[in-house]
PDB file of N, CA and C in Angstrom:
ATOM      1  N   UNK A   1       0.844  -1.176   0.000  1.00  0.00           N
ATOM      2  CA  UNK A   1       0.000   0.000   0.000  1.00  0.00           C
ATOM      3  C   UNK A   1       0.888   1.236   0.000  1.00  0.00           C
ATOM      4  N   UNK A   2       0.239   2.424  -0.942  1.00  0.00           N
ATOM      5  CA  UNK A   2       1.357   3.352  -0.678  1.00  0.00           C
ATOM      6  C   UNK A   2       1.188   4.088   1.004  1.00  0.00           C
ATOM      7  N   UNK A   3       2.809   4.499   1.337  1.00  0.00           N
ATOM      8  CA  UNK A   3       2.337   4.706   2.808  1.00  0.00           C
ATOM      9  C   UNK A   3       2.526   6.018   2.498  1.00  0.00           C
ATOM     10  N   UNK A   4       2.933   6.813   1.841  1.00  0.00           N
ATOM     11  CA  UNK A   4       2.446   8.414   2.444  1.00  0.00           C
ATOM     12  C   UNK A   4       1.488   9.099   1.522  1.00  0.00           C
ATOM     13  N   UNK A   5       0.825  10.048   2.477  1.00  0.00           N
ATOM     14  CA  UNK A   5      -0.819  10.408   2.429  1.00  0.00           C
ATOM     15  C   UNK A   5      -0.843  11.294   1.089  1.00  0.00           C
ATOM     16  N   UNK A   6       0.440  12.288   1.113  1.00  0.00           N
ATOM     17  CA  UNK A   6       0.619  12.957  -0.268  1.00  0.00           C
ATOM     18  C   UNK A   6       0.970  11.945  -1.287  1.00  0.00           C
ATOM     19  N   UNK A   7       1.318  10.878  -1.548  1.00  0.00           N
ATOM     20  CA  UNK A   7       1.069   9.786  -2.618  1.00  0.00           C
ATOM     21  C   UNK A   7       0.374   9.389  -3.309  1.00  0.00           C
ATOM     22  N   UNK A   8      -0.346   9.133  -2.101  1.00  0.00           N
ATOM     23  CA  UNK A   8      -1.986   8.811  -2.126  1.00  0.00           C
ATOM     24  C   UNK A   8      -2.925   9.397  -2.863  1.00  0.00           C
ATOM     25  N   UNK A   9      -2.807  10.713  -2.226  1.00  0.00           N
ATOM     26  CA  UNK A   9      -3.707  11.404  -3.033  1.00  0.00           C
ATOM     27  C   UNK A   9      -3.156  11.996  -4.654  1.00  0.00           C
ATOM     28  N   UNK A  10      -2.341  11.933  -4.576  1.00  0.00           N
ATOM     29  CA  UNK A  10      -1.955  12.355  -6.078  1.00  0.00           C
ATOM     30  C   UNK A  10      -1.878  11.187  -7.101  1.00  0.00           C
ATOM     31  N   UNK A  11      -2.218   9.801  -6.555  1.00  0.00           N
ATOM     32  CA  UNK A  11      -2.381   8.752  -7.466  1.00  0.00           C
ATOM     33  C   UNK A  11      -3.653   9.287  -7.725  1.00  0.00           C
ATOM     34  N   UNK A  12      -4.807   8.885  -6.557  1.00  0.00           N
ATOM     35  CA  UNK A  12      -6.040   9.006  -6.616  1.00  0.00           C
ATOM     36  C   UNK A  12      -6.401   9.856  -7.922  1.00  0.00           C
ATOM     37  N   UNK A  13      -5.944  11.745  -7.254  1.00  0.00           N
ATOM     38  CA  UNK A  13      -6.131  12.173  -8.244  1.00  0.00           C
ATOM     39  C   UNK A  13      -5.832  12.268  -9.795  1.00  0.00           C
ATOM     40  N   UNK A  14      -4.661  11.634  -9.786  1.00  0.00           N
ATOM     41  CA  UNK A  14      -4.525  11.472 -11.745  1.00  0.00           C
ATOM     42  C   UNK A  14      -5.393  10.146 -12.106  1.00  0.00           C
ATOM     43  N   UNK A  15      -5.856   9.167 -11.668  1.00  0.00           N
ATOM     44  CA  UNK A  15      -6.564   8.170 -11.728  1.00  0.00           C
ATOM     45  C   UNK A  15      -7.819   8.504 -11.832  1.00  0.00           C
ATOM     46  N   UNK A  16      -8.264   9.950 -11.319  1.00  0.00           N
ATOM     47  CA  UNK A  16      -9.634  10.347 -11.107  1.00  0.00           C
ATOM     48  C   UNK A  16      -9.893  11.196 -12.539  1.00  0.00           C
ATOM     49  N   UNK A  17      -8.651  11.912 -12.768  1.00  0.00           N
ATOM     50  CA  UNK A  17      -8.503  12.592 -13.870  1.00  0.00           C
ATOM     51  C   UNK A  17      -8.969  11.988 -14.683  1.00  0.00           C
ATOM     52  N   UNK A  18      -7.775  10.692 -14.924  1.00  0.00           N
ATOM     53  CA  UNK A  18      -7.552  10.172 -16.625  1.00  0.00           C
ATOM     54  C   UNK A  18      -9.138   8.831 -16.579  1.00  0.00           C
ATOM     55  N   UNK A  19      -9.136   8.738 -15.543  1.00  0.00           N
ATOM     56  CA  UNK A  19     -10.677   8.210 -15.898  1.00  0.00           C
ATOM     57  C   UNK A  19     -11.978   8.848 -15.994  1.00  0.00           C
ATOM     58  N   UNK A  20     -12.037   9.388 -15.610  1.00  0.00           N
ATOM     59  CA  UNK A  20     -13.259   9.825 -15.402  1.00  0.00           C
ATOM     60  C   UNK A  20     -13.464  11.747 -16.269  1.00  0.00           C
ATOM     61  N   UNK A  21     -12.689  12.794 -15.990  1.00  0.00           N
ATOM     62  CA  UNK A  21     -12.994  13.737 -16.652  1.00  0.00           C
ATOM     63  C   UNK A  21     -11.986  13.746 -18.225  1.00  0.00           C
ATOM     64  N   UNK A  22     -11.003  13.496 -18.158  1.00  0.00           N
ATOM     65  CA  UNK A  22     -10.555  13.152 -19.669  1.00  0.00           C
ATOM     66  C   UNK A  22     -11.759  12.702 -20.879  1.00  0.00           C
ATOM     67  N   UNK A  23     -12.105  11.620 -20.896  1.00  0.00           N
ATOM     68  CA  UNK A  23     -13.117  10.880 -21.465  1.00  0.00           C
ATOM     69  C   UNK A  23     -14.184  12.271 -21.562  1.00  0.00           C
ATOM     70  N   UNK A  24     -14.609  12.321 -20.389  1.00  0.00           N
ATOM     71  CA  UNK A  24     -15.630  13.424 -20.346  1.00  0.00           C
ATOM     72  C   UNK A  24     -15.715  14.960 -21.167  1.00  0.00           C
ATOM     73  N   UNK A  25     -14.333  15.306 -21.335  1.00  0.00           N
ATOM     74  CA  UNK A  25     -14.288  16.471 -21.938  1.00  0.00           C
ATOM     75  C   UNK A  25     -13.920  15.939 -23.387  1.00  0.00           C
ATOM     76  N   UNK A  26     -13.633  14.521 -23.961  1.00  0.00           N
ATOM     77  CA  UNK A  26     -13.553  14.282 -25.617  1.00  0.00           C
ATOM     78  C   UNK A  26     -14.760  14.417 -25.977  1.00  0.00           C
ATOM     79  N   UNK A  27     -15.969  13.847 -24.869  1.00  0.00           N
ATOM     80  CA  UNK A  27     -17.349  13.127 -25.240  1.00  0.00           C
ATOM     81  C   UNK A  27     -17.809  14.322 -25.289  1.00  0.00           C
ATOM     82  N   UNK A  28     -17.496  15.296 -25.325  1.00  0.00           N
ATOM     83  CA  UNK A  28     -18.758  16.678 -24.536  1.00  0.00           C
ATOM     84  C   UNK A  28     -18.059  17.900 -26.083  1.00  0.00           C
ATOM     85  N   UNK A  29     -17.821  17.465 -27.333  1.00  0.00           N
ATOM     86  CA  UNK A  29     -17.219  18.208 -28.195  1.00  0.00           C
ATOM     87  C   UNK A  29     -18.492  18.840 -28.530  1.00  0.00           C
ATOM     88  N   UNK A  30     -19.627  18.231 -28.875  1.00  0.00           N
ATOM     89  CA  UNK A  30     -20.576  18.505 -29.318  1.00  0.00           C
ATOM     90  C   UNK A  30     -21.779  18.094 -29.587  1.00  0.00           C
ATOM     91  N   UNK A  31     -23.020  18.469 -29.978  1.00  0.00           N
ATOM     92  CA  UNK A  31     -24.219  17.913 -29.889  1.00  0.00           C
ATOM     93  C   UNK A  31     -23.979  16.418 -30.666  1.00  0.00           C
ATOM     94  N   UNK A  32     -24.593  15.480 -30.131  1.00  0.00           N
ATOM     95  CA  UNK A  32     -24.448  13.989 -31.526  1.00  0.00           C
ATOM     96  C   UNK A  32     -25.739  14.705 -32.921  1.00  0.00           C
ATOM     97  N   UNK A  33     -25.029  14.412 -33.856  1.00  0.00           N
ATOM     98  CA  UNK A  33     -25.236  14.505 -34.969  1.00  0.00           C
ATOM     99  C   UNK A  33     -25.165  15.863 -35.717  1.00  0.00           C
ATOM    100  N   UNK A  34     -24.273  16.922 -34.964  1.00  0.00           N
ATOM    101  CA  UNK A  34     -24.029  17.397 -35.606  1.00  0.00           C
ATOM    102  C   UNK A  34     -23.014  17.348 -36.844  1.00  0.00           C
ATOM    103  N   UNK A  35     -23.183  18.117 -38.109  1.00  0.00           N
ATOM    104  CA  UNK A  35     -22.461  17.891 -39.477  1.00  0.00           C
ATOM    105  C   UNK A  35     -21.530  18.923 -39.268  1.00  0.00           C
ATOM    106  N   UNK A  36     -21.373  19.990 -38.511  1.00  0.00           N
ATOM    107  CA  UNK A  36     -20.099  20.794 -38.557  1.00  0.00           C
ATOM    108  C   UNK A  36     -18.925  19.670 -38.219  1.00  0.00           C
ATOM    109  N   UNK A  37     -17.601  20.570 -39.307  1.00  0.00           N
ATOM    110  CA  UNK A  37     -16.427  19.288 -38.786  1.00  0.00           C
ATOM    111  C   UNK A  37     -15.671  19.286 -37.503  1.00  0.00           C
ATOM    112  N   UNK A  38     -15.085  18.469 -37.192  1.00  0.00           N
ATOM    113  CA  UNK A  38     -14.949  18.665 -36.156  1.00  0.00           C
ATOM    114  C   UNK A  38     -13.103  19.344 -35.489  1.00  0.00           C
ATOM    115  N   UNK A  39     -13.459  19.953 -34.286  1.00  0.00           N
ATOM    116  CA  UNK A  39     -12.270  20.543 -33.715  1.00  0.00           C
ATOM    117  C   UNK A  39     -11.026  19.886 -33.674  1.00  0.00           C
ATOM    118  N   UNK A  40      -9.850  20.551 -34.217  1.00  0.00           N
ATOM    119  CA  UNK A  40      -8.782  19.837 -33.804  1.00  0.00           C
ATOM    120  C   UNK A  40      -8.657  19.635 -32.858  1.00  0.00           C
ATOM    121  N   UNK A  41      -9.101  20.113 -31.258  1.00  0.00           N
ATOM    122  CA  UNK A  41      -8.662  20.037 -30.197  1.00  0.00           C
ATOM    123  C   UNK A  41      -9.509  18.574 -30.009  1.00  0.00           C
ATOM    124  N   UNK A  42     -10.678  18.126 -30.372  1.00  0.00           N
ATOM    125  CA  UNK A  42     -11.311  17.120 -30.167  1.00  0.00           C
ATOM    126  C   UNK A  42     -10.067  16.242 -30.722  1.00  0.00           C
ATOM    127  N   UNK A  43      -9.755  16.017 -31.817  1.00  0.00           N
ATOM    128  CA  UNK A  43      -9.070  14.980 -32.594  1.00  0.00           C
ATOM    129  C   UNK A  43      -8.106  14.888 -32.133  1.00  0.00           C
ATOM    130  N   UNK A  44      -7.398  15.759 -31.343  1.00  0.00           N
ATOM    131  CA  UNK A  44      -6.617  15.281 -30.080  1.00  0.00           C
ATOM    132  C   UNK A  44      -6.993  14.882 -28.778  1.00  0.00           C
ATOM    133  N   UNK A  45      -7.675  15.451 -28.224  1.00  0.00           N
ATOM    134  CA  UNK A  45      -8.199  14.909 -26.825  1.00  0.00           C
ATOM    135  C   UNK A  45      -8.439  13.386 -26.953  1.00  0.00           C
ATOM    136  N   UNK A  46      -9.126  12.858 -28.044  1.00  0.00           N
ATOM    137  CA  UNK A  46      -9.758  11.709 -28.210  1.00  0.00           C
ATOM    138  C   UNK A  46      -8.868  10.583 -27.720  1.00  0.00           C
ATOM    139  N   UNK A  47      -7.114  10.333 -28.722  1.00  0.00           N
ATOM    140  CA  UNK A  47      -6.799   9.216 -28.524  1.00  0.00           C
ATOM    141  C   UNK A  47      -5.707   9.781 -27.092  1.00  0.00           C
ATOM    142  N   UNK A  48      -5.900  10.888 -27.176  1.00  0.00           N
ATOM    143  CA  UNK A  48      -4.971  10.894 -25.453  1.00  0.00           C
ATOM    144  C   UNK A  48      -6.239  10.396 -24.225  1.00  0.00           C
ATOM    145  N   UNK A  49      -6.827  10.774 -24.281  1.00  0.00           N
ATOM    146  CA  UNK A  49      -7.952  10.390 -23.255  1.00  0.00           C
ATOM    147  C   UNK A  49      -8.309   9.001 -23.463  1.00  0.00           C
ATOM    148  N   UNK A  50      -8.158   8.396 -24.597  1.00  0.00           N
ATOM    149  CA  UNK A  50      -8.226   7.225 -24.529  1.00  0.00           C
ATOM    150  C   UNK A  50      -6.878   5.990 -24.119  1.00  0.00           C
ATOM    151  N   UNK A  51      -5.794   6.717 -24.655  1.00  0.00           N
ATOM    152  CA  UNK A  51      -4.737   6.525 -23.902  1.00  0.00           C
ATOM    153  C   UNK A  51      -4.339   6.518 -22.703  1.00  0.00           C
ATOM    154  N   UNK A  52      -5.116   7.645 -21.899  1.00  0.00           N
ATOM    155  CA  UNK A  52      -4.823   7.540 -20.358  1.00  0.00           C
ATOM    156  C   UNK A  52      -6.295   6.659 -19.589  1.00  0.00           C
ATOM    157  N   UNK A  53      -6.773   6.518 -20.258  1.00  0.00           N
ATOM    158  CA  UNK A  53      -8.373   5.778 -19.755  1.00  0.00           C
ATOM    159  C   UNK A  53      -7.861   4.127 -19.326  1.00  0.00           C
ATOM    160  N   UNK A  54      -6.933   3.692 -20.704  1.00  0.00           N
ATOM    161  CA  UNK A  54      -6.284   2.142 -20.973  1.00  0.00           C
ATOM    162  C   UNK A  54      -4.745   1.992 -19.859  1.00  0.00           C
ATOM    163  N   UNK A  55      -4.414   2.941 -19.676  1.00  0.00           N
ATOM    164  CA  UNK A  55      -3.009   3.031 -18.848  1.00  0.00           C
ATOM    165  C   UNK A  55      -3.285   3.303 -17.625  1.00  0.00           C
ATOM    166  N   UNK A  56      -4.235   3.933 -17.170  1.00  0.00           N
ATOM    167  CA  UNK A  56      -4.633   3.781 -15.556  1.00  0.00           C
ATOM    168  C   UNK A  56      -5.402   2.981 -15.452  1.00  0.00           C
ATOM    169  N   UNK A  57      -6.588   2.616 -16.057  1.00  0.00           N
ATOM    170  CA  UNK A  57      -6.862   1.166 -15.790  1.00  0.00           C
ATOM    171  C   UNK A  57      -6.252  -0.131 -15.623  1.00  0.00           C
ATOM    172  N   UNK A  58      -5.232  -0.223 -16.407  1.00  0.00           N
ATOM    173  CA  UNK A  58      -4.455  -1.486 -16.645  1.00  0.00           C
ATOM    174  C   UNK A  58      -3.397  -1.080 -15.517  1.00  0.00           C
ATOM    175  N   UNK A  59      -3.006   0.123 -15.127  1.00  0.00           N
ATOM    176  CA  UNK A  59      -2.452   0.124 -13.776  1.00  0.00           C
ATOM    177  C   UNK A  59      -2.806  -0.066 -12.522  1.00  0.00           C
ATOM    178  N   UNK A  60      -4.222   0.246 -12.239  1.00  0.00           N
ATOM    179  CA  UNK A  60      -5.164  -0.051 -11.359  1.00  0.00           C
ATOM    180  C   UNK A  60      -5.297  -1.460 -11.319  1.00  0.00           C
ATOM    181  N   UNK A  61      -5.835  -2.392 -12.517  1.00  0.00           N
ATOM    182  CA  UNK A  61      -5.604  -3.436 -12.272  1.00  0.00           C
ATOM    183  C   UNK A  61      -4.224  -4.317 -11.958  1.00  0.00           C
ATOM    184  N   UNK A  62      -3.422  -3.916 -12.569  1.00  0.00           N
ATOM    185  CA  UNK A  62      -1.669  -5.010 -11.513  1.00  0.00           C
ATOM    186  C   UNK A  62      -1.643  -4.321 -10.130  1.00  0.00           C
ATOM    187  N   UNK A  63      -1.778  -2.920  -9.945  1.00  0.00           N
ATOM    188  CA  UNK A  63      -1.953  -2.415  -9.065  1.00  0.00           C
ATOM    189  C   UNK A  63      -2.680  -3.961  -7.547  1.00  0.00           C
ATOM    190  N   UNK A  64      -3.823  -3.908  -8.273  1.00  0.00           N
ATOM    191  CA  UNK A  64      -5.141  -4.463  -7.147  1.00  0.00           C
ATOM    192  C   UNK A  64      -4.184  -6.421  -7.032  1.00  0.00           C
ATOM    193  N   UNK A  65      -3.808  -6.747  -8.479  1.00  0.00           N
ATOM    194  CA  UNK A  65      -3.900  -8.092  -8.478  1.00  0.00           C
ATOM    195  C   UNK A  65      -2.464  -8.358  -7.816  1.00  0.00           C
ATOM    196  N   UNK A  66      -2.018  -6.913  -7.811  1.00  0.00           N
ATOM    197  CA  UNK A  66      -0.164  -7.619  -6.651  1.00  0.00           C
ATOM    198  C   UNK A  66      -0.667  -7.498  -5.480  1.00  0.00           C
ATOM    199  N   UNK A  67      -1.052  -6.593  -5.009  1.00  0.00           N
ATOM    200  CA  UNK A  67      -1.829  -6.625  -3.430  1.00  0.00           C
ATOM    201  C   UNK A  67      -2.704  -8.021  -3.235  1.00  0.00           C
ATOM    202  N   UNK A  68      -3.756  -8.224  -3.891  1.00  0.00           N
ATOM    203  CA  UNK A  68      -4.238  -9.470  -3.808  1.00  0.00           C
ATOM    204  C   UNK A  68      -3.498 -10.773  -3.925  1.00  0.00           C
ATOM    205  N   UNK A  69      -2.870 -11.010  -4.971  1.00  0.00           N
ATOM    206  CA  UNK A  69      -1.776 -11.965  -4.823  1.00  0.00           C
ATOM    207  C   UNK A  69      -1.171 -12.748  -3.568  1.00  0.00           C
ATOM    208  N   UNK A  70      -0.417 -11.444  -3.550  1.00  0.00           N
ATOM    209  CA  UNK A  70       0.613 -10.999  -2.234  1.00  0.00           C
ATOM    210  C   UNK A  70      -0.406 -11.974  -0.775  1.00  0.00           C
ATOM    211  N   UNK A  71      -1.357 -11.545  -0.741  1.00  0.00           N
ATOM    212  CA  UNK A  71      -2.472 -11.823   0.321  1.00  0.00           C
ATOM    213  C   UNK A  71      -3.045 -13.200   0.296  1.00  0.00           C
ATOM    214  N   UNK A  72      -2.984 -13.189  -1.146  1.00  0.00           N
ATOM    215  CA  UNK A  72      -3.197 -14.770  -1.387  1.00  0.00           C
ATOM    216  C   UNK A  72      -2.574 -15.780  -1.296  1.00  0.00           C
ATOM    217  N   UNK A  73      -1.435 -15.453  -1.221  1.00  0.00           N
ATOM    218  CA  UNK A  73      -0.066 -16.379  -1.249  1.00  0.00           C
ATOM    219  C   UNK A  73      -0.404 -16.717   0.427  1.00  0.00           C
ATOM    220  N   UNK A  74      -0.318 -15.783   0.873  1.00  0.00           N
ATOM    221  CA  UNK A  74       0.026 -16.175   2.613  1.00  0.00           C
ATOM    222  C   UNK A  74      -0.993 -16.754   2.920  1.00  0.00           C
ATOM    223  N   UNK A  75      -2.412 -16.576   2.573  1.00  0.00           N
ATOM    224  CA  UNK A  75      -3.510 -17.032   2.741  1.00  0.00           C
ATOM    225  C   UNK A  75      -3.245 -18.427   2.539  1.00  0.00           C
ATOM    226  N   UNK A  76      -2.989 -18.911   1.116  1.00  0.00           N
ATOM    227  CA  UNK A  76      -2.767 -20.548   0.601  1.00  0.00           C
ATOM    228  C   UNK A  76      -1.657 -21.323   1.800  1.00  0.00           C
ATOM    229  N   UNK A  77      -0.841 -20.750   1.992  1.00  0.00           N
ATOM    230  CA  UNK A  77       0.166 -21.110   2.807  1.00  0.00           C
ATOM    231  C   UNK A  77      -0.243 -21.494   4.200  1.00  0.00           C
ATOM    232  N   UNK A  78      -1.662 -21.245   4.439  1.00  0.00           N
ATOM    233  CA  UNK A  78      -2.109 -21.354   6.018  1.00  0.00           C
ATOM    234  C   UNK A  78      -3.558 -22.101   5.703  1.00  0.00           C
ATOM    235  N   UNK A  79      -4.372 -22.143   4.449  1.00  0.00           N
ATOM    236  CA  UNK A  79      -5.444 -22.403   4.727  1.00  0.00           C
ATOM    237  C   UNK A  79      -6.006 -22.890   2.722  1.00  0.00           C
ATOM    238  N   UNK A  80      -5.085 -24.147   2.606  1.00  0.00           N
ATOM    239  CA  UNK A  80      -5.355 -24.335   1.088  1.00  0.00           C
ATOM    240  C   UNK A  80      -6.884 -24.708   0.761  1.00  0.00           C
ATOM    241  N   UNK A  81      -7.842 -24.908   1.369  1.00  0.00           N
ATOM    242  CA  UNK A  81      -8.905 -24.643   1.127  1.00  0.00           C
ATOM    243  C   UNK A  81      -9.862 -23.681   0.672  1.00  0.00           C
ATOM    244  N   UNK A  82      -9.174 -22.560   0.577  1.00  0.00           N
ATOM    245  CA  UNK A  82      -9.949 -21.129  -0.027  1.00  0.00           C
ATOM    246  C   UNK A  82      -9.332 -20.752  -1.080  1.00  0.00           C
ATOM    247  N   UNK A  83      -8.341 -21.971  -1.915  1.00  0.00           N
ATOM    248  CA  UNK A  83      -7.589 -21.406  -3.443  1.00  0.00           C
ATOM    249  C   UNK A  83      -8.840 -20.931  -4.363  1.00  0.00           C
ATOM    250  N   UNK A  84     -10.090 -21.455  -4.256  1.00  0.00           N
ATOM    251  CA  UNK A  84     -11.264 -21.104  -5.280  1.00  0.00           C
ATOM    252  C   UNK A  84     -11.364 -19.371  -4.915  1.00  0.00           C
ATOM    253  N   UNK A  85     -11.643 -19.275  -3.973  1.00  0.00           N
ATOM    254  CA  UNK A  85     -11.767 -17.926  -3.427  1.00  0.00           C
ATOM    255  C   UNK A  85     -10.838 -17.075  -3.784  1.00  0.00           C
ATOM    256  N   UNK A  86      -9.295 -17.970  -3.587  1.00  0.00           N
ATOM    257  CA  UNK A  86      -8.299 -16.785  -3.854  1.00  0.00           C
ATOM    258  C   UNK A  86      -8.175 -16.181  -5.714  1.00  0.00           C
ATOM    259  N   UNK A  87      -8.592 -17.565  -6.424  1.00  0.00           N
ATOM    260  CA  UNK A  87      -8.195 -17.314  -7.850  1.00  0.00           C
ATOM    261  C   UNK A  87      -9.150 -16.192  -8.459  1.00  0.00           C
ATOM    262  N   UNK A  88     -10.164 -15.934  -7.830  1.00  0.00           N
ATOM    263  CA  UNK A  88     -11.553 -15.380  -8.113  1.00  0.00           C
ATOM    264  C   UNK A  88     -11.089 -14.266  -7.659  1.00  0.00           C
ATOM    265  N   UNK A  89     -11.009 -13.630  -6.813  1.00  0.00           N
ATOM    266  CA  UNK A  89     -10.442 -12.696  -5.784  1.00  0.00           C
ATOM    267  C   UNK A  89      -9.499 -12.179  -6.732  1.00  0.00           C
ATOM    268  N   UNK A  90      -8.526 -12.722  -7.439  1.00  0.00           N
ATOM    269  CA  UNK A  90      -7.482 -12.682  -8.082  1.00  0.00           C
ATOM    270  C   UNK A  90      -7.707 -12.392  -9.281  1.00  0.00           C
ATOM    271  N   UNK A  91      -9.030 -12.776 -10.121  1.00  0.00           N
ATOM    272  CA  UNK A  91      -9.440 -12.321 -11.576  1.00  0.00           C
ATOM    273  C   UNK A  91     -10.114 -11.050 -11.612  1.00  0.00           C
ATOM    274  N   UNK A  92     -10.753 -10.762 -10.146  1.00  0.00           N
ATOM    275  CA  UNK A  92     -11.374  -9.690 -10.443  1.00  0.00           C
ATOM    276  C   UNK A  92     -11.246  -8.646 -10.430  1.00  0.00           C
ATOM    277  N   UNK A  93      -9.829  -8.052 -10.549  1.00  0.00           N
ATOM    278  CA  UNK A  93      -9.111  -7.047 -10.764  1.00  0.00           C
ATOM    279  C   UNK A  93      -9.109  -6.655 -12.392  1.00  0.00           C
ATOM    280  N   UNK A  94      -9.033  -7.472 -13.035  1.00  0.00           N
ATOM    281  CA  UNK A  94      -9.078  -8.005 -14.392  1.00  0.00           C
ATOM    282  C   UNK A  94     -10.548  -7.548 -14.887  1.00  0.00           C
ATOM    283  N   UNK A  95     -11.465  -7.397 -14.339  1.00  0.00           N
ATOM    284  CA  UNK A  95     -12.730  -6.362 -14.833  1.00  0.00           C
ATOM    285  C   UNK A  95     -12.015  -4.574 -15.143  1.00  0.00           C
ATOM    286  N   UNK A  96     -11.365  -4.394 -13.884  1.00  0.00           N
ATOM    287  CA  UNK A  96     -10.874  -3.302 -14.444  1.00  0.00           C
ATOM    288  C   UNK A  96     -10.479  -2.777 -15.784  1.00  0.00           C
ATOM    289  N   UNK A  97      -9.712  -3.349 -15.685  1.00  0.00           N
ATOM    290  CA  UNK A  97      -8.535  -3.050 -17.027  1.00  0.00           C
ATOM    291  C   UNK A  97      -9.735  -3.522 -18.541  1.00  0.00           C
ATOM    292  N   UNK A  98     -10.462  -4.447 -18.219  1.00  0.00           N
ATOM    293  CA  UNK A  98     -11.385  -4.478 -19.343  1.00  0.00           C
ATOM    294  C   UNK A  98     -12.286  -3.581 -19.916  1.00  0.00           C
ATOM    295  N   UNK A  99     -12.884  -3.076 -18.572  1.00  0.00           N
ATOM    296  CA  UNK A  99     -13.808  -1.762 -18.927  1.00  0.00           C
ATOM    297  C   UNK A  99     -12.956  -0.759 -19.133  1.00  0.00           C
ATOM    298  N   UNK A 100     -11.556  -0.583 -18.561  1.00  0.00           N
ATOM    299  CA  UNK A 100     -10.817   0.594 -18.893  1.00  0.00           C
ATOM    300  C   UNK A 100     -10.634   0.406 -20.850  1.00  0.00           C
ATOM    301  N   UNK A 101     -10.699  -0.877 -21.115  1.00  0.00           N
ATOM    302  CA  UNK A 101     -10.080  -0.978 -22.702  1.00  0.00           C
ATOM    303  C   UNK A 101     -11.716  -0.384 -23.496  1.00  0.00           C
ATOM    304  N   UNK A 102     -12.912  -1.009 -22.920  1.00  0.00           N
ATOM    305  CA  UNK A 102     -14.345  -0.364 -23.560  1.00  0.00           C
ATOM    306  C   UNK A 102     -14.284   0.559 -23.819  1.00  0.00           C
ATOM    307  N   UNK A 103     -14.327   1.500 -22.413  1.00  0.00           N
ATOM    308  CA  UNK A 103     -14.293   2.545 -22.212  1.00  0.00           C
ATOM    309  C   UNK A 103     -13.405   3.236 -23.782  1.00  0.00           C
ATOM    310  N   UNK A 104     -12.024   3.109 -23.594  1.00  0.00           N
ATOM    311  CA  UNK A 104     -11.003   3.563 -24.836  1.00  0.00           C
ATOM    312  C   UNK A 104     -11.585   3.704 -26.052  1.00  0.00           C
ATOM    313  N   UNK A 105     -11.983   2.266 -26.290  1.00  0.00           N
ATOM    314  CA  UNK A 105     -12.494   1.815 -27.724  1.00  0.00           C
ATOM    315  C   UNK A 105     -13.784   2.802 -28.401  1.00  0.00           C
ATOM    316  N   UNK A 106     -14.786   3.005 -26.965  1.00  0.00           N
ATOM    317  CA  UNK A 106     -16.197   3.886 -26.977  1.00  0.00           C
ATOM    318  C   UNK A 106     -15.360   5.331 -27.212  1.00  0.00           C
ATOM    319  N   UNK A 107     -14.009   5.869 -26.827  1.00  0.00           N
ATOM    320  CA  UNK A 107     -14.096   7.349 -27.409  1.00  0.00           C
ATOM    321  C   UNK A 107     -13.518   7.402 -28.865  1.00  0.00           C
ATOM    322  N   UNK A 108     -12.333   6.330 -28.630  1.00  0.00           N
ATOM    323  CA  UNK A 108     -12.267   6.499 -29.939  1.00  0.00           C
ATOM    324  C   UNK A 108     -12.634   6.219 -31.236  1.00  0.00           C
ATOM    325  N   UNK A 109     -13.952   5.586 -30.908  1.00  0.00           N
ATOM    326  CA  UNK A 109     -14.751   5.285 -32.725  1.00  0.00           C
ATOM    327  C   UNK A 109     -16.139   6.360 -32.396  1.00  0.00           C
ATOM    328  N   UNK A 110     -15.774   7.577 -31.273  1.00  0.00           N
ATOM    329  CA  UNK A 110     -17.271   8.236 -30.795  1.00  0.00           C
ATOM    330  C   UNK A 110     -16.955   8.979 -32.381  1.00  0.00           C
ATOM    331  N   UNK A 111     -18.344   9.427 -32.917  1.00  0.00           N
ATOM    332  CA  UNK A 111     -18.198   9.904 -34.022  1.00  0.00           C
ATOM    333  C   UNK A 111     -18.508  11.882 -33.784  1.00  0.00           C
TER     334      UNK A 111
END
């Protein structure tokens, strides 16, 4: 875990960034269906925001699955009866990084 509090929060916040308002300000160029062409600044925002959408997700997820791991290991080592639990425990970090790749894919074919 990271141990200091200014760490912390400055992961949080670029994680909060590149997920959540990045995306938000490619998606928000303009009404859907409008025929005006579109902004260069859009045609950039797009694959950077989609770039940082796929790279903090997929960091978030090794992120979650070394901590879990880590936990799991010691766990197996004391109590091999909960390996079902641990492998599960262990995939579902792996949702992350998937919806982080949707997510990507949804800005960059947004028309």
């Amino acid at each position: 875990m990271i141990e200091n509090r200014l760490a912390r929060k400055v992961v949080f916040g670029l994680t909060f960034f590149g997920v959540m308002l990045v995306p938000a300000m490619a998606m928000a160029a303009g009404p859907a269906g409008a025929t005006t062409p579109t902004d260069w600044r859009v045609l950039v925002a797009r694959p950077i925001s989609a770039g940082l959408v796929m790279t903090f997700s997929a960091m978030s997820a090794g992120y979650a699955q070394a901590k879990i791991g880590a936990a799991g290991a010691g766990t197996l080592a004391e109590r091999p009866e909960v390996a079902i639990n641990i492998i599960v425990l262990e995939a579902l970090p792996e949702i992350i990084a998937l919806l982080g790749f949707v997510i990507a894919f949804m800005i960059g074919t947004a028309a």
